[in-house]
PDB file of N, CA and C in Angstrom:
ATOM      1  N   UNK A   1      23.882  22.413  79.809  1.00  0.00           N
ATOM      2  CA  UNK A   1      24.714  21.473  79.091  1.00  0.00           C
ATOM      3  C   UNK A   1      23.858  20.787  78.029  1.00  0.00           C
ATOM      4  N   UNK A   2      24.807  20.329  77.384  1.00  0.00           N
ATOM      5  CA  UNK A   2      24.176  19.927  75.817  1.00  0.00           C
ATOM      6  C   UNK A   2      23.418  18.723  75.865  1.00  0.00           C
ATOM      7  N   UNK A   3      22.376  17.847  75.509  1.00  0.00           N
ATOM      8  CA  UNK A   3      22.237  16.906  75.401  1.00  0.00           C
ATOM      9  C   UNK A   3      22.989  15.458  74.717  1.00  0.00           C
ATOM     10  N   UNK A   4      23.744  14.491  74.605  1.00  0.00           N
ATOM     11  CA  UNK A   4      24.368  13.661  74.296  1.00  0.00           C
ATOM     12  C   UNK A   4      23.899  12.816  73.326  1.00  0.00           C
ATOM     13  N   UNK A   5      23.963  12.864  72.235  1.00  0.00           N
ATOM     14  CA  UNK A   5      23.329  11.819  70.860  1.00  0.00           C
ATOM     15  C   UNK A   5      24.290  10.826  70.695  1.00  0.00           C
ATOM     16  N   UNK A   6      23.153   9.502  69.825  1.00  0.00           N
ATOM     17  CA  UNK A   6      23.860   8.358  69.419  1.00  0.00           C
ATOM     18  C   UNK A   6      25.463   8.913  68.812  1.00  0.00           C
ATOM     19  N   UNK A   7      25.477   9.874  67.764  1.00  0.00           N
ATOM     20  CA  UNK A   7      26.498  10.075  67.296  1.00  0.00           C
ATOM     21  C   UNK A   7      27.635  10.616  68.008  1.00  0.00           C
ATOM     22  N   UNK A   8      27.486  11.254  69.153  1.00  0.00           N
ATOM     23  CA  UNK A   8      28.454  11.566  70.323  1.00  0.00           C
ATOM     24  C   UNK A   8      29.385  10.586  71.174  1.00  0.00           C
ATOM     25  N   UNK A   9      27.838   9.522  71.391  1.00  0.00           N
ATOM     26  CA  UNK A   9      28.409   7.821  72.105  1.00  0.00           C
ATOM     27  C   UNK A   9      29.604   7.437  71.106  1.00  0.00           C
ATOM     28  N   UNK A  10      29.154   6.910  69.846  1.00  0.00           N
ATOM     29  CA  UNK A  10      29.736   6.763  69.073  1.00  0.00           C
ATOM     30  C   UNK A  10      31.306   6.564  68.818  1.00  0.00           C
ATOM     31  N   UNK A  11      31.247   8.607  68.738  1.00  0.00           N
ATOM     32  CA  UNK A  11      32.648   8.938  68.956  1.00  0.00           C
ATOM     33  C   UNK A  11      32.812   8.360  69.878  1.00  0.00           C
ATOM     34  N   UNK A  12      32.513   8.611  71.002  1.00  0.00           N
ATOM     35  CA  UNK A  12      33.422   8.696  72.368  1.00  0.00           C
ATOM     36  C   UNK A  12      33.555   6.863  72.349  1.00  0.00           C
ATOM     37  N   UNK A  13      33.087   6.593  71.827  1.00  0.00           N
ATOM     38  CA  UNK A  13      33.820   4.798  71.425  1.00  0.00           C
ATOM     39  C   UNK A  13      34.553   4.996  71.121  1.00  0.00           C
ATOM     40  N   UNK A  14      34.489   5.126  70.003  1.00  0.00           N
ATOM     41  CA  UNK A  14      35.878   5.185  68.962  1.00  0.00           C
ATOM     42  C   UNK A  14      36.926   5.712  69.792  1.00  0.00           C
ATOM     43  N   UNK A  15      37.076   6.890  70.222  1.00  0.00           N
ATOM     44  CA  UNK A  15      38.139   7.597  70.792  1.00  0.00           C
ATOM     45  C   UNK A  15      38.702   6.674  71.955  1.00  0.00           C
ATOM     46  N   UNK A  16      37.719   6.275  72.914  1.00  0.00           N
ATOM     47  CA  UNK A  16      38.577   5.101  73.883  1.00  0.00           C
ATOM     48  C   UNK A  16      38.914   3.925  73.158  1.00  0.00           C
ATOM     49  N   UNK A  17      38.201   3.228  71.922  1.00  0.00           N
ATOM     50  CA  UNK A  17      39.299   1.915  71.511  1.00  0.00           C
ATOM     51  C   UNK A  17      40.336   2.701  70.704  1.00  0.00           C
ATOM     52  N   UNK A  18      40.300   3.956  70.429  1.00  0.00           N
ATOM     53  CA  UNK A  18      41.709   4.502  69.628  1.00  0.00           C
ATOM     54  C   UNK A  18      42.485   4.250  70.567  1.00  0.00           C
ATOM     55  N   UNK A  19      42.605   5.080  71.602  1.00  0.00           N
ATOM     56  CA  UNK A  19      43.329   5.617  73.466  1.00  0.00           C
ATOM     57  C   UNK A  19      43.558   3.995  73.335  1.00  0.00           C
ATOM     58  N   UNK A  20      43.244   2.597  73.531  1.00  0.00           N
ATOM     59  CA  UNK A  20      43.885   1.961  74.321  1.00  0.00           C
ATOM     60  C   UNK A  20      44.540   1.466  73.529  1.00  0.00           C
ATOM     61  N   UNK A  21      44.599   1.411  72.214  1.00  0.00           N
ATOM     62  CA  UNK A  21      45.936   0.796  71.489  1.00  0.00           C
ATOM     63  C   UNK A  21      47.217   1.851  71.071  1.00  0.00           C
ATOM     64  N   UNK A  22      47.122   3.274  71.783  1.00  0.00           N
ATOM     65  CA  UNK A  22      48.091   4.259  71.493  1.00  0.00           C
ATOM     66  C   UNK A  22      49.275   3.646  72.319  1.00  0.00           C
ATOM     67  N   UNK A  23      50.340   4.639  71.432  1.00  0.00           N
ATOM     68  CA  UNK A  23      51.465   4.258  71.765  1.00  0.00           C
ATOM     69  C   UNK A  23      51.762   5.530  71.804  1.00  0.00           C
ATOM     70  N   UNK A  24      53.466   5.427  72.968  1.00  0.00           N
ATOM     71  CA  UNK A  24      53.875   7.273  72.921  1.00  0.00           C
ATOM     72  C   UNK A  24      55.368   6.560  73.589  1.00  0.00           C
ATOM     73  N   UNK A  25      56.150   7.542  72.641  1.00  0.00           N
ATOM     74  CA  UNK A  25      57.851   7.821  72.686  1.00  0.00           C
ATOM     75  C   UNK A  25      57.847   8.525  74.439  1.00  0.00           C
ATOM     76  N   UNK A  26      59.030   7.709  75.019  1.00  0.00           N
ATOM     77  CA  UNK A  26      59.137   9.405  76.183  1.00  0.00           C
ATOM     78  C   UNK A  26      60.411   8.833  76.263  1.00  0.00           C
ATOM     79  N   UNK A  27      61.000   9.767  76.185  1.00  0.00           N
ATOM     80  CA  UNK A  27      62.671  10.112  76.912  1.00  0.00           C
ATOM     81  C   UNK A  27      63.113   9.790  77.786  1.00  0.00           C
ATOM     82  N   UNK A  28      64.295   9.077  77.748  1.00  0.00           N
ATOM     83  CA  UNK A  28      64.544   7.794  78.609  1.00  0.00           C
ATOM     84  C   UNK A  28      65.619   8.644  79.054  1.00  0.00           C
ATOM     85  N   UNK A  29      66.357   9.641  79.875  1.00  0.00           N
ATOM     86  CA  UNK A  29      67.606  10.689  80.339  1.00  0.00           C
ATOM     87  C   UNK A  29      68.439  10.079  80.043  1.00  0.00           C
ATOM     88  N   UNK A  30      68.898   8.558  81.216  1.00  0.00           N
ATOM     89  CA  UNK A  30      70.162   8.700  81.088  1.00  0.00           C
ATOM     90  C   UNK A  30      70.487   7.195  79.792  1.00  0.00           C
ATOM     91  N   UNK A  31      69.235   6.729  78.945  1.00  0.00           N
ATOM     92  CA  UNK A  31      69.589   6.449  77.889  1.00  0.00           C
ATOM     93  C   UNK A  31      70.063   7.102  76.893  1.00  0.00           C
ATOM     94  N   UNK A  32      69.744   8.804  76.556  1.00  0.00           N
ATOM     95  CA  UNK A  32      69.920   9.040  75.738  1.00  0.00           C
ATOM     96  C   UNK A  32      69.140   8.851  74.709  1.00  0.00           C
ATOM     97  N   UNK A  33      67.662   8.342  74.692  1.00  0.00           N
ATOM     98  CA  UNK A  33      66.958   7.491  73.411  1.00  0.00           C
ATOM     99  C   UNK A  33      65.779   7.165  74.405  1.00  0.00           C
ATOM    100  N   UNK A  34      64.795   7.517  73.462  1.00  0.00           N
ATOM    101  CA  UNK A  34      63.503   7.034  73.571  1.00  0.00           C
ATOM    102  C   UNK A  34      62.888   5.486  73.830  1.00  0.00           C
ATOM    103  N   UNK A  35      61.987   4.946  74.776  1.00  0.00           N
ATOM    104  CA  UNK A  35      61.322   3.645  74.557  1.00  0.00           C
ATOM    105  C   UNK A  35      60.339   3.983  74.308  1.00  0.00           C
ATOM    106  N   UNK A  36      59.599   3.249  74.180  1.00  0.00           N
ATOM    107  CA  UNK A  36      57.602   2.954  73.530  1.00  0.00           C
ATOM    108  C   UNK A  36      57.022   2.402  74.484  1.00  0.00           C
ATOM    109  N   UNK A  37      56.196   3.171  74.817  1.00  0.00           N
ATOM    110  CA  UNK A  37      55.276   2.447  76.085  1.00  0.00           C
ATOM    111  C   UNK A  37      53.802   2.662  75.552  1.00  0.00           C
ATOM    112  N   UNK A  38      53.058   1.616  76.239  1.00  0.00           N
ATOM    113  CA  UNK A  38      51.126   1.658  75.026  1.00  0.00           C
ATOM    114  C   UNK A  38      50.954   1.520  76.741  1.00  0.00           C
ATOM    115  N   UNK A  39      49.641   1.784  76.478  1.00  0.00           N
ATOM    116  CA  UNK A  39      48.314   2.679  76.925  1.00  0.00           C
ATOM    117  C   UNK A  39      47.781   1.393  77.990  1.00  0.00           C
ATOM    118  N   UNK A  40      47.887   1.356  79.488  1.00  0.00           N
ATOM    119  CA  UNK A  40      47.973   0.183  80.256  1.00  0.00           C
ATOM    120  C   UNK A  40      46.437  -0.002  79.974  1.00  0.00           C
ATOM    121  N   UNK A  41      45.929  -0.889  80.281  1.00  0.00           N
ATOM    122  CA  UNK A  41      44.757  -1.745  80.114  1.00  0.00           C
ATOM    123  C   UNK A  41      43.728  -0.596  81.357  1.00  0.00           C
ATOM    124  N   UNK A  42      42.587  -0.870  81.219  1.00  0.00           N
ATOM    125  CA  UNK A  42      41.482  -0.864  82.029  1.00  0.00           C
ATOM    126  C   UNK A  42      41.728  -1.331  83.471  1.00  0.00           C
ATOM    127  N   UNK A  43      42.468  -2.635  83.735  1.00  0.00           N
ATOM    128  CA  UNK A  43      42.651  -2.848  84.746  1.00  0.00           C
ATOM    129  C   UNK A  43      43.483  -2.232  85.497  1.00  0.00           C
ATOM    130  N   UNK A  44      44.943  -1.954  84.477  1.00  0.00           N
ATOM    131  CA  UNK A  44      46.100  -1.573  84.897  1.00  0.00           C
ATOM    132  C   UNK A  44      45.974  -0.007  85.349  1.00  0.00           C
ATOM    133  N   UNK A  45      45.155   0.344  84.553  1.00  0.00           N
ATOM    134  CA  UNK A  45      44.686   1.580  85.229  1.00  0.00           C
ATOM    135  C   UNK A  45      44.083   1.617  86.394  1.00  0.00           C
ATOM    136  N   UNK A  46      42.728   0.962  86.824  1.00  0.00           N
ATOM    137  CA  UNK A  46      42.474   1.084  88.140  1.00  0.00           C
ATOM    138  C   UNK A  46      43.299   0.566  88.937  1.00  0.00           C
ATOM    139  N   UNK A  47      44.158  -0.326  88.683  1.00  0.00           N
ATOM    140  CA  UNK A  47      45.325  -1.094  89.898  1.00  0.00           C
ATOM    141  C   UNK A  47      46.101  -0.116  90.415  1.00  0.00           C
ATOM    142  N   UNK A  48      46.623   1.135  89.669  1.00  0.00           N
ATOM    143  CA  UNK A  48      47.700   2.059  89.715  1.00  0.00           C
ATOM    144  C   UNK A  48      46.987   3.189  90.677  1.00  0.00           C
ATOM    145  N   UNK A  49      45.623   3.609  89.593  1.00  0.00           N
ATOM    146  CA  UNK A  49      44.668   4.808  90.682  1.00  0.00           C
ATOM    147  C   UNK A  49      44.794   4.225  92.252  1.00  0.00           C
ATOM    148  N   UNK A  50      43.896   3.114  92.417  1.00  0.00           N
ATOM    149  CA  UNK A  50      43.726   2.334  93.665  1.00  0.00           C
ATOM    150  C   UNK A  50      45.264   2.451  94.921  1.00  0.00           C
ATOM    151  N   UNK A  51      46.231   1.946  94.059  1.00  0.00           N
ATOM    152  CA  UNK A  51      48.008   1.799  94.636  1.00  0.00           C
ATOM    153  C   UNK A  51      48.551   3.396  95.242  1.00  0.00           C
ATOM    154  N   UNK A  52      47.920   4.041  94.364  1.00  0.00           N
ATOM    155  CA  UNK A  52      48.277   5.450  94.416  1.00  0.00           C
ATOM    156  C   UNK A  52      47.288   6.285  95.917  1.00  0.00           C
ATOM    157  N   UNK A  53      45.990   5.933  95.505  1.00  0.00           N
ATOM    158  CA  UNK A  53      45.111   7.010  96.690  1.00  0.00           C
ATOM    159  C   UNK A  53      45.477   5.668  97.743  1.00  0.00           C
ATOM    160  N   UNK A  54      45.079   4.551  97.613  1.00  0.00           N
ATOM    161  CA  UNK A  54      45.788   3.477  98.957  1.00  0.00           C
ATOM    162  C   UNK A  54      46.707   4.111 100.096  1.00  0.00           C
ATOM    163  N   UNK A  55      47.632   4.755  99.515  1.00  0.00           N
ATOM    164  CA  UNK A  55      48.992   5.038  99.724  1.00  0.00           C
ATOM    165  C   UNK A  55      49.179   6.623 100.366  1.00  0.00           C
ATOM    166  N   UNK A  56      47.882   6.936  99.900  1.00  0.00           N
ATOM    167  CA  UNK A  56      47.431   8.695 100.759  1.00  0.00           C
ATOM    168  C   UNK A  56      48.906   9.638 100.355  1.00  0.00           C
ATOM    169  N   UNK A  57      49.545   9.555  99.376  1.00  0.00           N
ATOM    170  CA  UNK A  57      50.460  10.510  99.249  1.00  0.00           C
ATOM    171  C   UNK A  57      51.657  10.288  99.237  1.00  0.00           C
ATOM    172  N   UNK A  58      51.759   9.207 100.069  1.00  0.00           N
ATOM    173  CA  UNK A  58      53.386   8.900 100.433  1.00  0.00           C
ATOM    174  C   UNK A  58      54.269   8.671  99.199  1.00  0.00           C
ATOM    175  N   UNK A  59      55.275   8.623  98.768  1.00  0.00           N
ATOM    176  CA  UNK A  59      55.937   8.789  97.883  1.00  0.00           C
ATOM    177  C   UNK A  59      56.449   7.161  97.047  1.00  0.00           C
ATOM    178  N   UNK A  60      56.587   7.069  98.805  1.00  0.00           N
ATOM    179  CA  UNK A  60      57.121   4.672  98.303  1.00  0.00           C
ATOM    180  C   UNK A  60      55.854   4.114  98.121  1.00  0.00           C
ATOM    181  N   UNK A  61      54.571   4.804  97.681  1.00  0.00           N
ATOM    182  CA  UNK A  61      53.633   4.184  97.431  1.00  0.00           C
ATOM    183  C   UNK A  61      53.372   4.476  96.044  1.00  0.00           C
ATOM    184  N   UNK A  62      53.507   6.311  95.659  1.00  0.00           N
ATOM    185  CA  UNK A  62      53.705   6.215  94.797  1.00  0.00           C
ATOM    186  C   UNK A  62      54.443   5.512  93.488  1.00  0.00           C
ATOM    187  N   UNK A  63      56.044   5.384  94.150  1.00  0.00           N
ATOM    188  CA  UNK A  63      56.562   4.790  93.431  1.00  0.00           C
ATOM    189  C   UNK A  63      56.570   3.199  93.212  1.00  0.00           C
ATOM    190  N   UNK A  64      56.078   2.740  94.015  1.00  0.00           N
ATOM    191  CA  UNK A  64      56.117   1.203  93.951  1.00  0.00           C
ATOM    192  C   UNK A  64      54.739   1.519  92.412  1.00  0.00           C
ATOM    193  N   UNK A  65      53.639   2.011  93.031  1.00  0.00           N
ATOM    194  CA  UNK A  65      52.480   1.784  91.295  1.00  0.00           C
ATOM    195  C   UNK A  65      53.287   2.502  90.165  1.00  0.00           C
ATOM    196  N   UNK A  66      54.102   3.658  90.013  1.00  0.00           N
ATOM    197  CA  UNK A  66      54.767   3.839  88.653  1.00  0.00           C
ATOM    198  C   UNK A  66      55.772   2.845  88.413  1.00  0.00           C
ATOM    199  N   UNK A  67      56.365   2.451  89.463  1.00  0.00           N
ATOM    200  CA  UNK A  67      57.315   1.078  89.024  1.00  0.00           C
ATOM    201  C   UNK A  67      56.542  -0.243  88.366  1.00  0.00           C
ATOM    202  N   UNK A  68      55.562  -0.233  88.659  1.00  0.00           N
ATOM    203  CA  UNK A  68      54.211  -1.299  87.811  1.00  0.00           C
ATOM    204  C   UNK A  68      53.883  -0.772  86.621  1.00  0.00           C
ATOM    205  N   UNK A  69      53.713   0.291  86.715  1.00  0.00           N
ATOM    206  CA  UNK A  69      52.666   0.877  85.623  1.00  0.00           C
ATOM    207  C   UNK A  69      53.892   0.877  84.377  1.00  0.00           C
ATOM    208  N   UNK A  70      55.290   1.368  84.980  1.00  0.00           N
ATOM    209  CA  UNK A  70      56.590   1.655  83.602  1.00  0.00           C
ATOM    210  C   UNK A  70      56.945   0.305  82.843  1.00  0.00           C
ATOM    211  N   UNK A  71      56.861  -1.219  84.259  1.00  0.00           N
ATOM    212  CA  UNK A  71      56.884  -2.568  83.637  1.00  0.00           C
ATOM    213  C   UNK A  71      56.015  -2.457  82.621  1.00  0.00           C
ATOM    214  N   UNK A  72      54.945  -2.573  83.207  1.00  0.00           N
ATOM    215  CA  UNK A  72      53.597  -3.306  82.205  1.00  0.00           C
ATOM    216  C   UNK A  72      53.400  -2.629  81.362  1.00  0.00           C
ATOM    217  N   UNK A  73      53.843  -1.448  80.838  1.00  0.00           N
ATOM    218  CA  UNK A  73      53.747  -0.436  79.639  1.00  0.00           C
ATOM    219  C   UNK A  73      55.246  -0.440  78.567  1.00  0.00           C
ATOM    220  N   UNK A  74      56.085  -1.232  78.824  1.00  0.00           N
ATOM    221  CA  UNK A  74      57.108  -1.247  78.596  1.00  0.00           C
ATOM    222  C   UNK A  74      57.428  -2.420  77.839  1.00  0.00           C
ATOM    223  N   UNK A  75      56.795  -3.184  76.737  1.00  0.00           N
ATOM    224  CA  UNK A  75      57.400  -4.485  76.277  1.00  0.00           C
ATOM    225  C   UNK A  75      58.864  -4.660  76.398  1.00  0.00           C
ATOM    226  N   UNK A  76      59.629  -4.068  75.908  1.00  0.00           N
ATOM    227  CA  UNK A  76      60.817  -4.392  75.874  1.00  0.00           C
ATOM    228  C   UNK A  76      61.673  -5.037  76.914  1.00  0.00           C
ATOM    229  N   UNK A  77      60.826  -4.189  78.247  1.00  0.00           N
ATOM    230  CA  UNK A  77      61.339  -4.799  79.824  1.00  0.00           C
ATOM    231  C   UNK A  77      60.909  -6.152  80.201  1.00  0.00           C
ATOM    232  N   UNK A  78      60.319  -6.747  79.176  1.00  0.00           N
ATOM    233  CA  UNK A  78      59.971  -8.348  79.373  1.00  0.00           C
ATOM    234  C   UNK A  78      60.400  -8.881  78.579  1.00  0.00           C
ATOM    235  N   UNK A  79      61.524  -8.398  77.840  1.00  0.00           N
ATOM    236  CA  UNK A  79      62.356  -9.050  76.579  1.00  0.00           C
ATOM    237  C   UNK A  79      63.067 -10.475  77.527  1.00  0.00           C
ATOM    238  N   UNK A  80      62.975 -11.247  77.154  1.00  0.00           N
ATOM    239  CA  UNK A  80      64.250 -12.452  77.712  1.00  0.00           C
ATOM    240  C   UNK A  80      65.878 -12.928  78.066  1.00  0.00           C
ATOM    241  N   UNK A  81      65.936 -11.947  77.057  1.00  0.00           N
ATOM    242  CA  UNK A  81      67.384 -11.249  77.473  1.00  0.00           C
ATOM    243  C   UNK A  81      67.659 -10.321  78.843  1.00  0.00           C
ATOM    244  N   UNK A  82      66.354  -9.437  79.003  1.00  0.00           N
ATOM    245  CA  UNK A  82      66.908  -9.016  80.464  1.00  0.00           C
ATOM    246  C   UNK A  82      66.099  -9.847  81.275  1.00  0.00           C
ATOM    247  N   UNK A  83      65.318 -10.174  81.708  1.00  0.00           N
ATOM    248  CA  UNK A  83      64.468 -11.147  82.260  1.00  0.00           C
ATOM    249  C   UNK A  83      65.317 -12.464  82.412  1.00  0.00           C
ATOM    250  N   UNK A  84      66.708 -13.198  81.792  1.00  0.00           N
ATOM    251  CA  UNK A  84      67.361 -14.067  82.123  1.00  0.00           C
ATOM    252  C   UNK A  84      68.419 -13.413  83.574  1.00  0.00           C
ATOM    253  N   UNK A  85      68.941 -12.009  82.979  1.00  0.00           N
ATOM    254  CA  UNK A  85      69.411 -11.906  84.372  1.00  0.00           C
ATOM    255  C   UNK A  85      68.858 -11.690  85.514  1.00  0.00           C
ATOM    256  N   UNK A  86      67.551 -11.250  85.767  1.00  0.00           N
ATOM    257  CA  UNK A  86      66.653 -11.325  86.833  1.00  0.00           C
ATOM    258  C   UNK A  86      66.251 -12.467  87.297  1.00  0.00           C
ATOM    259  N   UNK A  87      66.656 -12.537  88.489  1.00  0.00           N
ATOM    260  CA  UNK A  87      65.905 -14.082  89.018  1.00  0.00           C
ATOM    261  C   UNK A  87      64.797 -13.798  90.100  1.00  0.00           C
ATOM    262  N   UNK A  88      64.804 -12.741  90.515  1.00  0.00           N
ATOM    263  CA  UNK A  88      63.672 -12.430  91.595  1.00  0.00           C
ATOM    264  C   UNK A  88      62.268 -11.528  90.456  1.00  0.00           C
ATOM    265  N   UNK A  89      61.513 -11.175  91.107  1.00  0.00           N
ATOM    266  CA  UNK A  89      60.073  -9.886  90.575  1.00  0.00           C
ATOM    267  C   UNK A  89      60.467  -9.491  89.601  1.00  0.00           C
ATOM    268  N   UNK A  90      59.801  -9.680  88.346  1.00  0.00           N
ATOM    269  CA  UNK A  90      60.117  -9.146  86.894  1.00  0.00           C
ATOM    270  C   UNK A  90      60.519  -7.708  87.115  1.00  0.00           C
ATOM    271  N   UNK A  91      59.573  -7.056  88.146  1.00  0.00           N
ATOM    272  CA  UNK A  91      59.147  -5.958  87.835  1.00  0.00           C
ATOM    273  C   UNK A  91      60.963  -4.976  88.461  1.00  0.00           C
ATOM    274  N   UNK A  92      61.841  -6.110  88.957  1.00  0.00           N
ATOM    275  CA  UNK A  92      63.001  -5.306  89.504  1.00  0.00           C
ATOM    276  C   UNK A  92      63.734  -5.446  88.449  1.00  0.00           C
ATOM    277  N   UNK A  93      63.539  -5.511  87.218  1.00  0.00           N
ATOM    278  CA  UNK A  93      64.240  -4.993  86.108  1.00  0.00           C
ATOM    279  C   UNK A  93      64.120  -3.278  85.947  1.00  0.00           C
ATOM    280  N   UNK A  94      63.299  -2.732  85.951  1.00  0.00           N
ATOM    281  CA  UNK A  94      62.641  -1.346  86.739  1.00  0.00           C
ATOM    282  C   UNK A  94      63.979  -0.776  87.288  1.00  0.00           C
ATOM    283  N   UNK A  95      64.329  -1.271  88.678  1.00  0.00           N
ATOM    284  CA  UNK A  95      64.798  -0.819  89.325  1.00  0.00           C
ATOM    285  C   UNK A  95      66.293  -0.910  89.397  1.00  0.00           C
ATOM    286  N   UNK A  96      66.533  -1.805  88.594  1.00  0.00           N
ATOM    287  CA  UNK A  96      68.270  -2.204  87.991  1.00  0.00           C
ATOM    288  C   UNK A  96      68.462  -1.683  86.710  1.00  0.00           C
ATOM    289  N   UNK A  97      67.526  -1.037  85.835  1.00  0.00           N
ATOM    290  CA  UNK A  97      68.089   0.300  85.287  1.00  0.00           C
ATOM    291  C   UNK A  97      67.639   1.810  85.230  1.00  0.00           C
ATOM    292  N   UNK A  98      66.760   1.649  86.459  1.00  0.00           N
ATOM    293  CA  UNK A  98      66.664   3.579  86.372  1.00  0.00           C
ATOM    294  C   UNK A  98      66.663   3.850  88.053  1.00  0.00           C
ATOM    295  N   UNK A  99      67.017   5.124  87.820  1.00  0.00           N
ATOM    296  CA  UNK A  99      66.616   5.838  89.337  1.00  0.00           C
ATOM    297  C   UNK A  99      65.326   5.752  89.858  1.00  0.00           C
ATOM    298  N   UNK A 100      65.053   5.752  91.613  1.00  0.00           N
ATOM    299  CA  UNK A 100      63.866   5.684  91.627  1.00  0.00           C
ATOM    300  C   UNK A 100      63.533   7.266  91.084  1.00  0.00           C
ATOM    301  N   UNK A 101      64.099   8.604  91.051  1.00  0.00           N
ATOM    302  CA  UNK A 101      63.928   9.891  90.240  1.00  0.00           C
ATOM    303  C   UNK A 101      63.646   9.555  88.414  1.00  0.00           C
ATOM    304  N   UNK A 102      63.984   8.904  88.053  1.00  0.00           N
ATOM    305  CA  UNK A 102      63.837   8.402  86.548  1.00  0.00           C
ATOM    306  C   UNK A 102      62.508   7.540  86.865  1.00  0.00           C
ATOM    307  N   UNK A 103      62.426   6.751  87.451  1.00  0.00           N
ATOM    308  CA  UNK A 103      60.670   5.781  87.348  1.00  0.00           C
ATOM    309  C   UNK A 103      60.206   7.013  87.608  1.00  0.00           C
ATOM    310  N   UNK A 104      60.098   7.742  88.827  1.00  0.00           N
ATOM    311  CA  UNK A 104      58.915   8.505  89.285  1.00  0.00           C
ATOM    312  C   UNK A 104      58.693   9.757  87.823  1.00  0.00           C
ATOM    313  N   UNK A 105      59.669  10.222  87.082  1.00  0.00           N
ATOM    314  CA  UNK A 105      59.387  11.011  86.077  1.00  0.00           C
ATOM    315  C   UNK A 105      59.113  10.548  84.692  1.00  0.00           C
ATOM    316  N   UNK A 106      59.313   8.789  84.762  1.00  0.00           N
ATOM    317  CA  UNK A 106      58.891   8.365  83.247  1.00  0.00           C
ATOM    318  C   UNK A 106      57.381   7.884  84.103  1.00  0.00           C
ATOM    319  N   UNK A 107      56.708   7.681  85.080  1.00  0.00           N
ATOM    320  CA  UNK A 107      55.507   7.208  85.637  1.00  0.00           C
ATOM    321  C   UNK A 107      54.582   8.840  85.646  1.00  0.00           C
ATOM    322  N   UNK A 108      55.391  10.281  85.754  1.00  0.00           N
ATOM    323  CA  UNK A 108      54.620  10.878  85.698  1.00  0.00           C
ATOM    324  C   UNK A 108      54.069  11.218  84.222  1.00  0.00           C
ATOM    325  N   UNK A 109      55.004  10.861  82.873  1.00  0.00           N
ATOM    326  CA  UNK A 109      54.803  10.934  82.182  1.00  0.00           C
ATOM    327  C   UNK A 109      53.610  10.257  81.293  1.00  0.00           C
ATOM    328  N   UNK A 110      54.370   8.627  82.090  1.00  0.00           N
ATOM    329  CA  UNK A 110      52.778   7.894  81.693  1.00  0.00           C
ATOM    330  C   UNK A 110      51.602   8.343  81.954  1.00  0.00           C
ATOM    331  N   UNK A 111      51.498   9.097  82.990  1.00  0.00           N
ATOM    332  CA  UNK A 111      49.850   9.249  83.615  1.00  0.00           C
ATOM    333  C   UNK A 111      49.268  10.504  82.973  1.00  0.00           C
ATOM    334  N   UNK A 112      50.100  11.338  82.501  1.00  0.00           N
ATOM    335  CA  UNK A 112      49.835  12.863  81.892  1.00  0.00           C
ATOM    336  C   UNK A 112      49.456  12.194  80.816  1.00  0.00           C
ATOM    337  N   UNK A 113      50.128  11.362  79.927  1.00  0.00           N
ATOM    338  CA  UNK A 113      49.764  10.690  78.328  1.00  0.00           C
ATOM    339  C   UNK A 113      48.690   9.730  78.782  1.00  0.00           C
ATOM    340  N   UNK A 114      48.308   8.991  79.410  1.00  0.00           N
ATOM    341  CA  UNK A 114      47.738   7.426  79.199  1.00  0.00           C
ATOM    342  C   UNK A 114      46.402   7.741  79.786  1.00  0.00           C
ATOM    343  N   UNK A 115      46.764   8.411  80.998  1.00  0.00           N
ATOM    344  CA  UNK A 115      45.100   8.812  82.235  1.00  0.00           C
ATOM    345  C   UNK A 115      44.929   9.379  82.101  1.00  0.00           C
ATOM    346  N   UNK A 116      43.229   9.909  81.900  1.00  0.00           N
ATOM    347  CA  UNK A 116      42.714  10.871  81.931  1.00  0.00           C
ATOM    348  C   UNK A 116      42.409  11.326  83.421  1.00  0.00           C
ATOM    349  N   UNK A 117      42.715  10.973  84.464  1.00  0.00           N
ATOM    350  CA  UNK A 117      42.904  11.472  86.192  1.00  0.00           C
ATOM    351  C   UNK A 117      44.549  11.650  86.789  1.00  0.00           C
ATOM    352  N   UNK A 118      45.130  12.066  85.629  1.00  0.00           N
ATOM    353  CA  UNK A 118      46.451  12.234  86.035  1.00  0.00           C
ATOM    354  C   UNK A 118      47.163  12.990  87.010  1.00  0.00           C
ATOM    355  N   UNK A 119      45.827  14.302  86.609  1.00  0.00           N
ATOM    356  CA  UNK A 119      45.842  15.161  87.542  1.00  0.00           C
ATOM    357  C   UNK A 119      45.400  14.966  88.931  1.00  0.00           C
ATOM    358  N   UNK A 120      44.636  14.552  88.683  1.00  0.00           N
ATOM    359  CA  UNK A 120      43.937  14.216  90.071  1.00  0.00           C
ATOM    360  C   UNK A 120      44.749  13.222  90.980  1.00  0.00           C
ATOM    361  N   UNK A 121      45.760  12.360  90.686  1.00  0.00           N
ATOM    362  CA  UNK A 121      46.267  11.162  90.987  1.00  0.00           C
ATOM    363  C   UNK A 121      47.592  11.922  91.739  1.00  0.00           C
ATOM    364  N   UNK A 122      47.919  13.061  91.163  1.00  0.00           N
ATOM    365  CA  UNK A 122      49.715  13.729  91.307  1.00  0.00           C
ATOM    366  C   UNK A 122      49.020  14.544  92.180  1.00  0.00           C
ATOM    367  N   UNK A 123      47.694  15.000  92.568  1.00  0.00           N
ATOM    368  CA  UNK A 123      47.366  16.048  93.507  1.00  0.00           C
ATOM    369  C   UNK A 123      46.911  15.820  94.745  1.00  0.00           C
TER     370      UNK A 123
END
């Protein structure tokens, strides 16, 4: 393997502060129409990895961290307008408009776009 130069570091800066201010369209089914979700934080990433292997596979473990990960990537789902009809966990705005089959396939989407252990996380 190759040796690693200043100018390699460099990049590979650049490329992770590019990665955390990206943004990406994904297909919302039974909207019909796309939302915008950006690139969860450093933390939000290990909170989700952690929620996920925690959880050894199980599926309501899975889905409880993509139900986090679709909030917190999701501005719009903290708009005030829906957030007035919620009176309990922000995060059950989530769950009062999609299937838990719709989180678990817009959460697999996030992790294929956002993580680079996406794979590793779904396996």
């Amino acid at each position: 393997m190759e040796k690693a130069t200043m100018d390699d570091i460099l990049r590979l800066k650049l490329r992770r502060e590019q990665s955390e201010s990206a943004t990406e369209e994904i297909e919302i089914k039974s909207l019909g129409k796309t939302l915008t979700f950006h690139a969860p934080t450093s933390d939000q990433q290990l909170d989700f990895i952690g929620k996920v292997r925690a959880g050894g596979g199980d599926i309501s473990a899975i889905y409880r961290a993509y139900r986090q990960m679709v909030y917190d990537c999701c501005d719009i789902l903290h708009g005030t307008a829906l957030q007035q009809e919620n009176s309990g966990d922000p995060r059950d705005i989530v769950d009062q408009l999609f299937t838990p089959a719709e989180v678990i396939e817009i959460g697999d989407e996030l992790a294929d776009r956002f993580l680079t252990v996406g794979d590793a996380i779904k396996n």
